[in-house]
N, C-alpha and C. Protein backbone atom coordinates (compact mmCIF):
# COMPACT_ATOMS: atom_id res chain seq x y z
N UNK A 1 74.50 97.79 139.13
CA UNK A 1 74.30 97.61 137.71
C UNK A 1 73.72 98.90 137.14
N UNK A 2 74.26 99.55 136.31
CA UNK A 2 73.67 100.64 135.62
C UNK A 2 72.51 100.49 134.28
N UNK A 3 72.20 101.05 133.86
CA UNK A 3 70.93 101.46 132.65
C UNK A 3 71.34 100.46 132.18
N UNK A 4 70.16 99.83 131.24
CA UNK A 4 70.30 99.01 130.16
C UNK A 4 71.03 97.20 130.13
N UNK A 5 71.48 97.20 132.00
CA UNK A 5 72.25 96.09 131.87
C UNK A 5 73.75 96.17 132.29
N UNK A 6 74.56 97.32 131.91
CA UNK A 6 75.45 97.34 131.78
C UNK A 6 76.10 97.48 133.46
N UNK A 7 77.13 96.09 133.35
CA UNK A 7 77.32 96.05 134.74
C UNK A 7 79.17 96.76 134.81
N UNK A 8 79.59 96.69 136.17
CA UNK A 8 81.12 97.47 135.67
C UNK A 8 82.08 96.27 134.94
N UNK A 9 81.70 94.84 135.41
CA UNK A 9 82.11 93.66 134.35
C UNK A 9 82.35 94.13 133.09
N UNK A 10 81.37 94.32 132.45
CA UNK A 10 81.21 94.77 131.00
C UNK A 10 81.68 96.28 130.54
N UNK A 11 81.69 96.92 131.85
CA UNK A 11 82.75 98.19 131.50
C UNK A 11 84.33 97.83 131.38
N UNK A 12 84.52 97.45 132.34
CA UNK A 12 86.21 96.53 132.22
C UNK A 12 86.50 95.66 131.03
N UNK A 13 85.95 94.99 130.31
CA UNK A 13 86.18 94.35 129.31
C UNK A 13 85.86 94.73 128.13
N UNK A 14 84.79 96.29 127.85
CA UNK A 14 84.91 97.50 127.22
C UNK A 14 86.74 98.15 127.08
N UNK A 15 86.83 98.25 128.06
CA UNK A 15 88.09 98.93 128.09
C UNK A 15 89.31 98.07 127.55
N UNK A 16 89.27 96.86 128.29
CA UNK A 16 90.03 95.81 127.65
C UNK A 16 90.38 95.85 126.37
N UNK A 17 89.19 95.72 125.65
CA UNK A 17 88.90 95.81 124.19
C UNK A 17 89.71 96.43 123.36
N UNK A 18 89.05 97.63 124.19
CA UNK A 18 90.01 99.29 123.13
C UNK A 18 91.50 99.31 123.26
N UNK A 19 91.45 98.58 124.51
CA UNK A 19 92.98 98.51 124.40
C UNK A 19 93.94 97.58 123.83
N UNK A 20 93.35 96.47 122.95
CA UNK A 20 93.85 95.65 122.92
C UNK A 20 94.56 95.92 121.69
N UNK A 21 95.16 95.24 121.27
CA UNK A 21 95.82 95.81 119.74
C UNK A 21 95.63 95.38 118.48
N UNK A 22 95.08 95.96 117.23
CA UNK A 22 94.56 95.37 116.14
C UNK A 22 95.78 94.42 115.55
N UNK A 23 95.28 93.17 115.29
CA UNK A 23 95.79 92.21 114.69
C UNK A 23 95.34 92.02 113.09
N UNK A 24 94.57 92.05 112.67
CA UNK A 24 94.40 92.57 111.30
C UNK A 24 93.38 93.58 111.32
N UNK A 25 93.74 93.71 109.28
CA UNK A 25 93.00 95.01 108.78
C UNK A 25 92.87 94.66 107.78
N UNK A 26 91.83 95.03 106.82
CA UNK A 26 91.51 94.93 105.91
C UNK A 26 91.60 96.51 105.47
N UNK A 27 92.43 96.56 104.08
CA UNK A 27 92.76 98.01 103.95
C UNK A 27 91.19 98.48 103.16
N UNK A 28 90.87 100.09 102.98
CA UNK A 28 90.15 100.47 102.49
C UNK A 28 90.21 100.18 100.95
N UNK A 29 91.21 100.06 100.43
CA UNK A 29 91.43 99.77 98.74
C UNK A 29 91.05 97.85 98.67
N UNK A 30 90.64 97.44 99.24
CA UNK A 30 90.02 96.07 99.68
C UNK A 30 88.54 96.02 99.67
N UNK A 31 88.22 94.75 98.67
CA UNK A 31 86.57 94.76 98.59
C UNK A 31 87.04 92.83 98.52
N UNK A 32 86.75 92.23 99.63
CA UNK A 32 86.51 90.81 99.87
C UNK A 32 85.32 89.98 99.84
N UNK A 33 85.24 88.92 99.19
CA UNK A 33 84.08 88.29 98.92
C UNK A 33 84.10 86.83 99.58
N UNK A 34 83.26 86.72 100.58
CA UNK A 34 83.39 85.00 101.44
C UNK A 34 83.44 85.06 102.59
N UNK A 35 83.19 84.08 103.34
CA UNK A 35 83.30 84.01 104.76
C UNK A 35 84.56 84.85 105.36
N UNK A 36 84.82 85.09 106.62
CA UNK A 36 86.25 85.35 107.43
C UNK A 36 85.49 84.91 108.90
N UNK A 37 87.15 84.73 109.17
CA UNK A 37 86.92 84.03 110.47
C UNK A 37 88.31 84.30 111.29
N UNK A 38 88.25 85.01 111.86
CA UNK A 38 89.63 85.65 113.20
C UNK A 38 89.39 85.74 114.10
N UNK A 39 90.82 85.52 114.52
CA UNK A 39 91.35 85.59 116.39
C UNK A 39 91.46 87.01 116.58
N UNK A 40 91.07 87.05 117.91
CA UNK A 40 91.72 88.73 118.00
C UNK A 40 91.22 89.96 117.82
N UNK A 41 91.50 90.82 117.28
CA UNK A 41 90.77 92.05 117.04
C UNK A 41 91.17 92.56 115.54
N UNK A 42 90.35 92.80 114.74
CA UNK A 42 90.58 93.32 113.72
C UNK A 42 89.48 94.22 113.01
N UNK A 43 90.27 94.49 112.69
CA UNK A 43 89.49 96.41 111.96
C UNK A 43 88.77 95.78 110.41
N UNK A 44 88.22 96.54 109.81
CA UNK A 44 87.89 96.40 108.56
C UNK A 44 87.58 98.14 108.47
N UNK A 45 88.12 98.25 107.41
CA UNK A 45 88.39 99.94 106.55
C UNK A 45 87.96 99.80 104.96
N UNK A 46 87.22 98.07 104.54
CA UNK A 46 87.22 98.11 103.17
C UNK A 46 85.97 97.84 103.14
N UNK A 47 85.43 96.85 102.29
CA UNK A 47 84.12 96.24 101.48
C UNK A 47 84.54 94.68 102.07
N UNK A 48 83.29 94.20 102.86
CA UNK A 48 83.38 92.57 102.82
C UNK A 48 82.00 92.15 102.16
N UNK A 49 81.95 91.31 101.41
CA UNK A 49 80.38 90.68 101.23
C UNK A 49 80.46 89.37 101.68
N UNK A 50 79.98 88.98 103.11
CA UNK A 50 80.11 87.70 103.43
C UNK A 50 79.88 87.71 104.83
N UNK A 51 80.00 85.93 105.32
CA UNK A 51 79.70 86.58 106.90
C UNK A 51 80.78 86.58 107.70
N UNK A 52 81.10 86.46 108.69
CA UNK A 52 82.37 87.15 109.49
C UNK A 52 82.05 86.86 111.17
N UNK A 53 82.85 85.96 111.24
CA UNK A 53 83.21 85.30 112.90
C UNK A 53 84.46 85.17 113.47
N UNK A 54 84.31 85.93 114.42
CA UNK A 54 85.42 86.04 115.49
C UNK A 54 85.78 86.89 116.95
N UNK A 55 86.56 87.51 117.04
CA UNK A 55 86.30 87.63 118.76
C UNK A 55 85.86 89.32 118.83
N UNK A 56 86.69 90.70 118.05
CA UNK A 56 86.39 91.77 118.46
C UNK A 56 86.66 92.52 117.23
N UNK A 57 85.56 93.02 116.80
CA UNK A 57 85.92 93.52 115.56
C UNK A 57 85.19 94.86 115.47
N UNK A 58 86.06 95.67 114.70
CA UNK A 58 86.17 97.32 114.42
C UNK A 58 85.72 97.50 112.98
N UNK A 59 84.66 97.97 112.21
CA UNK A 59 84.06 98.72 111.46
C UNK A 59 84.10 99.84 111.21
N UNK A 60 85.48 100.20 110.65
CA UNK A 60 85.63 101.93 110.81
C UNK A 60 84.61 102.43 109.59
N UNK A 61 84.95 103.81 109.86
CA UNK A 61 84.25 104.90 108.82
C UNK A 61 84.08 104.60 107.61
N UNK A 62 85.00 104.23 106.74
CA UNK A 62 85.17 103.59 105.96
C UNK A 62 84.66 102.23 105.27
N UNK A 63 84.24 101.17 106.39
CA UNK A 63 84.23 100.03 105.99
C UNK A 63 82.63 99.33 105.77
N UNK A 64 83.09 98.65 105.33
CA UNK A 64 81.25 98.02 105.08
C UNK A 64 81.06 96.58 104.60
N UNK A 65 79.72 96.28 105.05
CA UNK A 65 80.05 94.71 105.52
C UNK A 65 78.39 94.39 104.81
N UNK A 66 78.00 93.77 104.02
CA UNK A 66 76.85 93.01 103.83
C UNK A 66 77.21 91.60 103.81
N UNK A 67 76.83 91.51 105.07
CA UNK A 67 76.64 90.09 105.92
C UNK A 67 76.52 89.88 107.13
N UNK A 68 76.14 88.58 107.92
CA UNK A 68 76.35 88.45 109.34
C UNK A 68 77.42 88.65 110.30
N UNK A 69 77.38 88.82 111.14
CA UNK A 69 78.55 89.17 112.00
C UNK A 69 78.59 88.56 113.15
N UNK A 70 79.14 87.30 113.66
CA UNK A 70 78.68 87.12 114.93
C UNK A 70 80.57 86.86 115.79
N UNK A 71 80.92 87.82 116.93
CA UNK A 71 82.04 88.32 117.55
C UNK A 71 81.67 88.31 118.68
N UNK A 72 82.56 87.97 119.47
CA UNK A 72 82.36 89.05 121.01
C UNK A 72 82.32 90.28 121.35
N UNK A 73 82.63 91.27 120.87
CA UNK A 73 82.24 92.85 121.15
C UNK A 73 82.99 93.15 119.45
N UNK A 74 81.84 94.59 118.82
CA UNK A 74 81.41 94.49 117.90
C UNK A 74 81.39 96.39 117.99
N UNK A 75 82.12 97.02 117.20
CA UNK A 75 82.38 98.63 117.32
C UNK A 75 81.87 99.04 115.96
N UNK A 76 80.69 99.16 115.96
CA UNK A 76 80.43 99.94 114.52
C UNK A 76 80.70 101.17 114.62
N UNK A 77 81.38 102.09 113.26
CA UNK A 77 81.58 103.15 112.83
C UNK A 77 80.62 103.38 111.10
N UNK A 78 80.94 102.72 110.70
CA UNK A 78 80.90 102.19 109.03
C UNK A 78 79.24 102.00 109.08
N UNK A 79 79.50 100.96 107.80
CA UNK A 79 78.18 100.54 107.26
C UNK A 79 77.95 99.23 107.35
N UNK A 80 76.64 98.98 108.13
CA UNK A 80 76.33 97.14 108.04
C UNK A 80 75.07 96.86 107.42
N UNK A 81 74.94 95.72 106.36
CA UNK A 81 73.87 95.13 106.17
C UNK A 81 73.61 93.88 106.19
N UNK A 82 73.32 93.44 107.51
CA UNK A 82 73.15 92.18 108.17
C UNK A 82 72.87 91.99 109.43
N UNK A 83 72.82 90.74 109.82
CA UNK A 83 72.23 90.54 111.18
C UNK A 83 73.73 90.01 112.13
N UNK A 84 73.60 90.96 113.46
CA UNK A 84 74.97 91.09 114.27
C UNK A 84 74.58 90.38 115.87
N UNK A 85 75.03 89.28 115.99
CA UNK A 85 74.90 88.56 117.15
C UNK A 85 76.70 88.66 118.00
N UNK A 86 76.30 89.48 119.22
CA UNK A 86 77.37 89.87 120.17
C UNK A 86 77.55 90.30 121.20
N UNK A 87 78.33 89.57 121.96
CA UNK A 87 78.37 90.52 123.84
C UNK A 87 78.39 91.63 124.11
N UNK A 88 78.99 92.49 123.32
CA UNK A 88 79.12 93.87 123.53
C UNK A 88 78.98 94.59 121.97
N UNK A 89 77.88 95.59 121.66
CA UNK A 89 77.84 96.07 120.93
C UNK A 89 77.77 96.94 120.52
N UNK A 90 78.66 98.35 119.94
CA UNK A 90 78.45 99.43 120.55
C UNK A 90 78.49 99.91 118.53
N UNK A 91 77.26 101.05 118.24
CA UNK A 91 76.83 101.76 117.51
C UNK A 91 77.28 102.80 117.56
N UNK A 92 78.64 103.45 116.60
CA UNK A 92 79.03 104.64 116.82
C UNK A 92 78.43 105.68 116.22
N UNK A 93 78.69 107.01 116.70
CA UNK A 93 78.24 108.34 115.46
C UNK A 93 78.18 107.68 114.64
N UNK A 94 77.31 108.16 113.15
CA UNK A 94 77.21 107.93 112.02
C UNK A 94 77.33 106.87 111.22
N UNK A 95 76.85 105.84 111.92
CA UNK A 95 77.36 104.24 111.97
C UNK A 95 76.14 103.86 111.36
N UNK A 96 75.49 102.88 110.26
CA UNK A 96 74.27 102.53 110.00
C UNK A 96 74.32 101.51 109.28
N UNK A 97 73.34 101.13 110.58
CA UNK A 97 73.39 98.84 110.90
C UNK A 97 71.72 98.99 109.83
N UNK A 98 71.45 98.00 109.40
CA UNK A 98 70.39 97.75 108.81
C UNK A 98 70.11 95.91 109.09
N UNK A 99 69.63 95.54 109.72
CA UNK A 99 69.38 94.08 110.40
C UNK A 99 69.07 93.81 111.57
N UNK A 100 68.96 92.54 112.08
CA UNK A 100 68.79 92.32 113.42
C UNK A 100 69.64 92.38 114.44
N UNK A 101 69.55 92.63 115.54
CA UNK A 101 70.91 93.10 116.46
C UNK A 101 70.93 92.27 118.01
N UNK A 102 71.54 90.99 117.99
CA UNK A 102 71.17 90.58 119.60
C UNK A 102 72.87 90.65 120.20
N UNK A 103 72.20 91.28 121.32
CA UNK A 103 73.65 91.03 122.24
C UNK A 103 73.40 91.35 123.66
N UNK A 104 74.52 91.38 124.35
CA UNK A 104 74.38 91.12 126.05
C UNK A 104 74.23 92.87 126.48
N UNK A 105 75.12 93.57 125.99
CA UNK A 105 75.20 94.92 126.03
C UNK A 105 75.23 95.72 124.78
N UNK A 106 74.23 96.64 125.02
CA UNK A 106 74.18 97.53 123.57
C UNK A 106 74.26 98.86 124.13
N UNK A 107 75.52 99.64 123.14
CA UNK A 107 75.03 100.75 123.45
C UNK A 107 75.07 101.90 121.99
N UNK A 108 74.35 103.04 121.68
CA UNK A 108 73.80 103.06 120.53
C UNK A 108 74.16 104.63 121.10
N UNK A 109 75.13 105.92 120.21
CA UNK A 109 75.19 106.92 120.24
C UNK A 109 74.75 107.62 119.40
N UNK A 110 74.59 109.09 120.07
CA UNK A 110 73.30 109.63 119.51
C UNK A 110 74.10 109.70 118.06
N UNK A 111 73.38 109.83 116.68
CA UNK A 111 73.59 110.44 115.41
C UNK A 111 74.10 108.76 114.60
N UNK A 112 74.20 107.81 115.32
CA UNK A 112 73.88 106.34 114.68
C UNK A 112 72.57 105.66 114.30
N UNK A 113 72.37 105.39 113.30
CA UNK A 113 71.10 104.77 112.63
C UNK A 113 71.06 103.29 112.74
N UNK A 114 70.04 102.91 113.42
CA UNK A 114 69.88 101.59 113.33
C UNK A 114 68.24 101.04 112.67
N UNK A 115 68.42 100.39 111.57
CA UNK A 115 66.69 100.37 111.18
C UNK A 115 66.70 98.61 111.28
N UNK A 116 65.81 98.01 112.06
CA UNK A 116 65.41 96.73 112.60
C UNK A 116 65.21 96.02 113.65
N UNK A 117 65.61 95.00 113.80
CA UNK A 117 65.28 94.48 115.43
C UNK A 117 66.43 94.28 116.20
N UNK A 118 65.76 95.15 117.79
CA UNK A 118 67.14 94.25 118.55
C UNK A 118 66.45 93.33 119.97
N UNK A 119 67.07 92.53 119.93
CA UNK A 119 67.23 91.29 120.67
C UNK A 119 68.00 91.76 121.84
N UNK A 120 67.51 91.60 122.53
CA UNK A 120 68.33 91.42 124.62
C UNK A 120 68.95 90.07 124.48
N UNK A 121 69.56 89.99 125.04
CA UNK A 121 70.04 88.20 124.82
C UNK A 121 70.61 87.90 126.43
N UNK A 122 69.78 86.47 126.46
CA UNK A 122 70.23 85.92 127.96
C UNK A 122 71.53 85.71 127.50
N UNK A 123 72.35 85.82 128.95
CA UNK A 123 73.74 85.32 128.78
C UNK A 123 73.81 83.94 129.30
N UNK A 124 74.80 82.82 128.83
CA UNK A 124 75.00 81.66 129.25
C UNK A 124 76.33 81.50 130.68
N UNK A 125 76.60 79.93 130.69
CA UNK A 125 77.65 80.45 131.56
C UNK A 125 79.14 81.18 131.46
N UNK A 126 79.32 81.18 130.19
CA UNK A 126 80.71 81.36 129.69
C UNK A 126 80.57 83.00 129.40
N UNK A 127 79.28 83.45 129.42
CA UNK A 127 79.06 84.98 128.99
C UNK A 127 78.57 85.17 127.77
N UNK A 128 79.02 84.37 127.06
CA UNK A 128 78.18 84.59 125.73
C UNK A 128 76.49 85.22 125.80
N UNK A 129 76.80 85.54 124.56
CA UNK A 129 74.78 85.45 123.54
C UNK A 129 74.29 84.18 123.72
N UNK A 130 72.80 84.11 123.96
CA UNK A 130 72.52 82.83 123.68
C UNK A 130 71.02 83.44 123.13
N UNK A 131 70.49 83.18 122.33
CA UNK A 131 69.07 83.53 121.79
C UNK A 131 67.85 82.26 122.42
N UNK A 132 67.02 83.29 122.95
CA UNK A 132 66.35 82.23 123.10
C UNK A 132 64.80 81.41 122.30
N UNK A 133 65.38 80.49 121.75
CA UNK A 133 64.56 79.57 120.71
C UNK A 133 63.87 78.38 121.58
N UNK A 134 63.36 77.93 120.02
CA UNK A 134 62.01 76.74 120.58
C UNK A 134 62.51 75.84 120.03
N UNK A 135 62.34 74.52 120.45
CA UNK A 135 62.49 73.41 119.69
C UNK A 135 61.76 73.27 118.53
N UNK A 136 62.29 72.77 117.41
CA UNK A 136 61.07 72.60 116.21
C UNK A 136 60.30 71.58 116.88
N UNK A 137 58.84 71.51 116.62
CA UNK A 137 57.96 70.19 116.52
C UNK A 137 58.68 69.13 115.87
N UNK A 138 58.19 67.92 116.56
CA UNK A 138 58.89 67.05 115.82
C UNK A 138 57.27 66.48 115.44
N UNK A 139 57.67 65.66 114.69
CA UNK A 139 56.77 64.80 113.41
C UNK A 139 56.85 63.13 113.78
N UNK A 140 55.75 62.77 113.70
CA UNK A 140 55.75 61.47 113.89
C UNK A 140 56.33 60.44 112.73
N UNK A 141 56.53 59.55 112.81
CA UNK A 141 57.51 58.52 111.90
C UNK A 141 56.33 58.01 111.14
N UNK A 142 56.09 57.95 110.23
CA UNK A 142 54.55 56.72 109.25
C UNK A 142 54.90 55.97 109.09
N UNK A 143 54.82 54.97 109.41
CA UNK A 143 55.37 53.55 108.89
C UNK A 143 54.33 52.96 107.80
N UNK A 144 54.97 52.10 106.92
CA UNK A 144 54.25 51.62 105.80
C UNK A 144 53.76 50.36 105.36
């Protein structure tokens, strides 16, 4: 297992990734407002304001996102303002996340800005994120 976690598992399915082929895009002349939710891999090159779930998604230079993000591997280039829950998360050059950041693998290159918290996240059995929380207190019933 190398630095930070990163096992060759998670290098192989790094690679996977990049190789896989973008299924959508959101063009740069595109500013979207509302949830999204995709299969697959898809880029964003425009403006989203909303949150955004699905399996592998690309944040180019261009693109920018104020909202949550929660994917399986997660390629910032662009601009994020929100909180990003993901297996693989990689912070490119000149890339600047502003939120909370949990995932299984992070990796963060030099001249990327990240201002907030990041989260390690246990993995479950399927591989996923899983955060680890408390049960709320519960409250007793008053009867009358």
């Amino acid at each position: 297992m190398g630095m930070f976690g990163k096992s060759d598992n998670v290098e192989q399915e790094m690679q996977k990734v990049e190789n896989e082929a973008i299924s959508s895009i959101i063009d740069k002349s595109m500013s979207v407002t509302g949830e999204i939710s995709f299969k697959g891999k898809a880029r964003i090159d425009g403006e989203i304001n909303g949150n955004i779930e699905g399996e592998h998604l690309v944040l180019s230079e261009t693109g920018k996102v104020n909202g949550d993000i929660t994917v399986s591997s997660f390629n910032c280039y662009g601009k994020l303002e929100g909180n990003v829950t993901a297996k693989i998360l990689t912070a490119r050059k000149n890339c600047s996340i502003i939120g909370k950041l949990t995932a299984g693998s992070l990796t963060v290159e030099p001249g990327a800005t990240i201002d907030g918290e990041i989260k390690a996240a246990t993995a479950d059995a399927k591989g996923s994120p899983v955060q680890n929380t408390k049960p709320a207190p519960s409250t007793p019933d008053k009867k009358t």
